[in-house]
Protein backbone atom coordinates (compact mmCIF):
# COMPACT_ATOMS: atom_id res chain seq x y z
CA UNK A 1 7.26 -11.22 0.18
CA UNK A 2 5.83 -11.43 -3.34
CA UNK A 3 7.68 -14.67 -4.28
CA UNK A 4 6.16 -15.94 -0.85
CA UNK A 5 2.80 -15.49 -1.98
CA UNK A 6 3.33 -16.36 -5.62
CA UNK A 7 4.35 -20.27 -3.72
CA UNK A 8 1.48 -19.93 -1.01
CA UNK A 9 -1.08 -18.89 -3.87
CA UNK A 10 0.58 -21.11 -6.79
CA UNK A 11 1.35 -18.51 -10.24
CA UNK A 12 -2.35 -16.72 -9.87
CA UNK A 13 -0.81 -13.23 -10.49
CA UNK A 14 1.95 -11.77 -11.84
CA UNK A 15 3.62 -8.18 -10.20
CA UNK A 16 5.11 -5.61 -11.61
CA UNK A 17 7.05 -2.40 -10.77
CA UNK A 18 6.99 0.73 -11.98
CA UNK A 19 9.23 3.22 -10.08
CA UNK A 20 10.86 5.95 -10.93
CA UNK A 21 14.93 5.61 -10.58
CA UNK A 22 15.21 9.04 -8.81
CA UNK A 23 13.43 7.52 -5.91
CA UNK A 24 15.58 4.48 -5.36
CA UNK A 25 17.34 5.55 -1.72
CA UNK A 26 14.06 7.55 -0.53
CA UNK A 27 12.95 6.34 2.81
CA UNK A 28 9.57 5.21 3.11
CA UNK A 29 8.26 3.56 7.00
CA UNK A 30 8.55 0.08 7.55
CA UNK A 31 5.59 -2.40 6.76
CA UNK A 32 3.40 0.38 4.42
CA UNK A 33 3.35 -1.54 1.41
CA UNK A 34 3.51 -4.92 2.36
CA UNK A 35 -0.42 -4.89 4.11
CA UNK A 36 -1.57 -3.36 1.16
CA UNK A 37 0.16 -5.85 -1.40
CA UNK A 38 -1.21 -8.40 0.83
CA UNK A 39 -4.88 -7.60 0.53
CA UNK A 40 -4.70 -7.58 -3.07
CA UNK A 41 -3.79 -10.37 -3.39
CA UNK A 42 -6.04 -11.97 -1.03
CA UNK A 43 -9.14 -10.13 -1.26
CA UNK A 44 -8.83 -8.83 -4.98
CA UNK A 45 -6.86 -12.00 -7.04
CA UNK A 46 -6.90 -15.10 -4.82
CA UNK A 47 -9.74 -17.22 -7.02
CA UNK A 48 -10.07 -14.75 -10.31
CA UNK A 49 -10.86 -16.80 -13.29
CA UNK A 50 -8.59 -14.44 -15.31
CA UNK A 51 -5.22 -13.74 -14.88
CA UNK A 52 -4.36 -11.50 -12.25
CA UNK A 53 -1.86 -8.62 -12.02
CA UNK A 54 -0.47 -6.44 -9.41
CA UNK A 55 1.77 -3.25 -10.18
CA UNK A 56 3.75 -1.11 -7.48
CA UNK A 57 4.51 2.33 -8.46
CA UNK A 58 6.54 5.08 -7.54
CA UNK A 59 6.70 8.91 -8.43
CA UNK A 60 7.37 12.22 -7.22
CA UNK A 61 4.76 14.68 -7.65
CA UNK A 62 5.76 18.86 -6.56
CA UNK A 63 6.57 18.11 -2.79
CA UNK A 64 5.82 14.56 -2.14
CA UNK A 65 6.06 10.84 -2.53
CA UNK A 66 3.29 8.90 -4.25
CA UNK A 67 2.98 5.38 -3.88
CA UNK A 68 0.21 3.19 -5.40
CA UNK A 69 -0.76 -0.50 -5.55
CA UNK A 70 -2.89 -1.27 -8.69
CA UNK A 71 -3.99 -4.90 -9.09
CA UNK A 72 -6.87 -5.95 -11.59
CA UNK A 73 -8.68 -8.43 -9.37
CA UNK A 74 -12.16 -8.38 -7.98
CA UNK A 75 -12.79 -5.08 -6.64
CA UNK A 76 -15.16 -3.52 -4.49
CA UNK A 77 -18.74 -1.68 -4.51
CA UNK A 78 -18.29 2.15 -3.26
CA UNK A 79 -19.94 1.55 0.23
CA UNK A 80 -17.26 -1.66 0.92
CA UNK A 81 -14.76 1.89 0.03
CA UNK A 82 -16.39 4.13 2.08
CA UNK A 83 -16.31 1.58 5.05
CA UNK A 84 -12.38 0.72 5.03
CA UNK A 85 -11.66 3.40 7.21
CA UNK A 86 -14.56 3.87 9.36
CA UNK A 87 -13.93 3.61 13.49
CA UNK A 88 -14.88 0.15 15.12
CA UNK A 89 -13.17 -2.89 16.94
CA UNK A 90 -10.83 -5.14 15.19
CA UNK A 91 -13.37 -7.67 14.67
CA UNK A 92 -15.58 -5.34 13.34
CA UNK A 93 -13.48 -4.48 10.37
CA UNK A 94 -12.42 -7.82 9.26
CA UNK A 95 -8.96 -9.35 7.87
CA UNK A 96 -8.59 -6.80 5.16
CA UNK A 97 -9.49 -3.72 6.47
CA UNK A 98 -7.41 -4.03 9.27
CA UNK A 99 -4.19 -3.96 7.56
CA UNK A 100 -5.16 -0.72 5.64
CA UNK A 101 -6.98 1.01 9.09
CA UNK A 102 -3.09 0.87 10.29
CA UNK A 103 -1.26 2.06 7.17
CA UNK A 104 -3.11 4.96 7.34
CA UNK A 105 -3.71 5.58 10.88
CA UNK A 106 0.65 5.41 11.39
CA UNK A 107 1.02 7.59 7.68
CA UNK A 108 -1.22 10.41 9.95
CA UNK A 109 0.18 9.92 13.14
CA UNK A 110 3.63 10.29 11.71
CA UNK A 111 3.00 13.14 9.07
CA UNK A 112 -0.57 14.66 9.50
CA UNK A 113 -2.99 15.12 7.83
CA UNK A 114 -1.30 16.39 4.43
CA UNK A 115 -0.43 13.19 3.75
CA UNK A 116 -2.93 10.06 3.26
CA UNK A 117 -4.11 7.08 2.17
CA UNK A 118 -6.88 7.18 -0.87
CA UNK A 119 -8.85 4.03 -2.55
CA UNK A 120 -10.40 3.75 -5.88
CA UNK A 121 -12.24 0.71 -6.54
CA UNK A 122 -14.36 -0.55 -9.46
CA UNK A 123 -15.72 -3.90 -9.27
CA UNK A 124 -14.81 -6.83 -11.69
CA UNK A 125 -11.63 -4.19 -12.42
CA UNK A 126 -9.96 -3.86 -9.58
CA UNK A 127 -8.71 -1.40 -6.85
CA UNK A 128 -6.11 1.68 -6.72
CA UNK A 129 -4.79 2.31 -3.54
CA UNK A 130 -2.28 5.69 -3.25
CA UNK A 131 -0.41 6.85 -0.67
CA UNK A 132 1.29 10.52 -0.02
CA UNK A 133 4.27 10.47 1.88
CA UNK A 134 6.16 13.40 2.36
CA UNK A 135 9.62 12.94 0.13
CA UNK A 136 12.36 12.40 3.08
CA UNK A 137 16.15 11.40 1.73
CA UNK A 138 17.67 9.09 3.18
CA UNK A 139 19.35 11.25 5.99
CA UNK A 140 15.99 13.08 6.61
CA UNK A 141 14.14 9.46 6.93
CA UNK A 142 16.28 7.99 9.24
CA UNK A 143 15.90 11.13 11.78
CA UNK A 144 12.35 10.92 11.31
CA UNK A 145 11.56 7.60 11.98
CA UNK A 146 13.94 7.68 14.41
CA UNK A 147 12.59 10.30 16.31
CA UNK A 148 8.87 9.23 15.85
CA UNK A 149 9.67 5.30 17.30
CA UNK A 150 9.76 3.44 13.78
CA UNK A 151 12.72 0.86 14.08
CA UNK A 152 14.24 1.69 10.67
CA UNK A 153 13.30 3.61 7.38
CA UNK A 154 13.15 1.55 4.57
CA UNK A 155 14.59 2.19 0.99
CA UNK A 156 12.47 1.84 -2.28
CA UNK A 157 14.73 -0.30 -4.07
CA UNK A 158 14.48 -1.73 -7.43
């Protein structure tokens, strides 16, 4: 998907990864990180004067998964944060909330409320946006998902 947008967008950011090996084979739901990849580059590189960057990482903190999507585009005041996740029509939220109003509504309807989405945004720096998941191997993930409708777990590969 990245090299996708690195042709649709021409070379206005460059991604990195940082995950932690011991997670390679953990199952994650299909279609979290892509939305939230999307928007940044989108919404928070697409027409930066500087160059852009976008990092995914990966770690394992006491009982669960955390996943974050750093990028170092344009950011956004507080209230545009506090508004990402408030309750309206489609319409009402625009392109780029939309995408994150589902990440998070399907990481709480599949885990509860133990596990969420969080952003941190600064403008002219860029945005931080962290998801908990609950760490499920492979086995565990595929029983899970399968059990609450997803169509396949997905593997954080390197």
């Amino acid at each position: 998907y990245v090299y996708i947008m690195k042709v649709r967008y021409g070379d206005c950011f460059d991604f990195f990864k940082d995950i932690d090996s011991s997670l390679y084979g953990i199952g994650v739901p299909s279609m979290i990180l892509q939305p939230i990849v999307e928007n940044a580059i989108i919404h928070g590189l697409h027409g930066l004067s500087r160059p852009g960057s976008i990092t995914v990482a990966a770690s394992r903190t006491e009982d669960s998964l955390r996943l974050e999507v750093r990028d170092n585009g344009f950011g956004m005041k507080s209230e545009q944060v506090e508004r990402l996740f408030e309750e309206g029509s489609a319409a009402d939220r625009g392109l780029n909330r939309i995408g994150l109003y589902n990440v998070r509504r399907r990481i709480l309807l599949l885990y509860g409320g133990k596990y969420d989405m969080r952003v941190w945004s600064y403008p002219d720096e860029g945005t931080v946006v962290s998801i908990t998941l609950p760490i499920l191997e492979p086995s565990d993930a595929r029983e899970r998902y399968a059990s609450s409708g997803e169509s396949r777990a997905e593997g954080v590969s390197p």
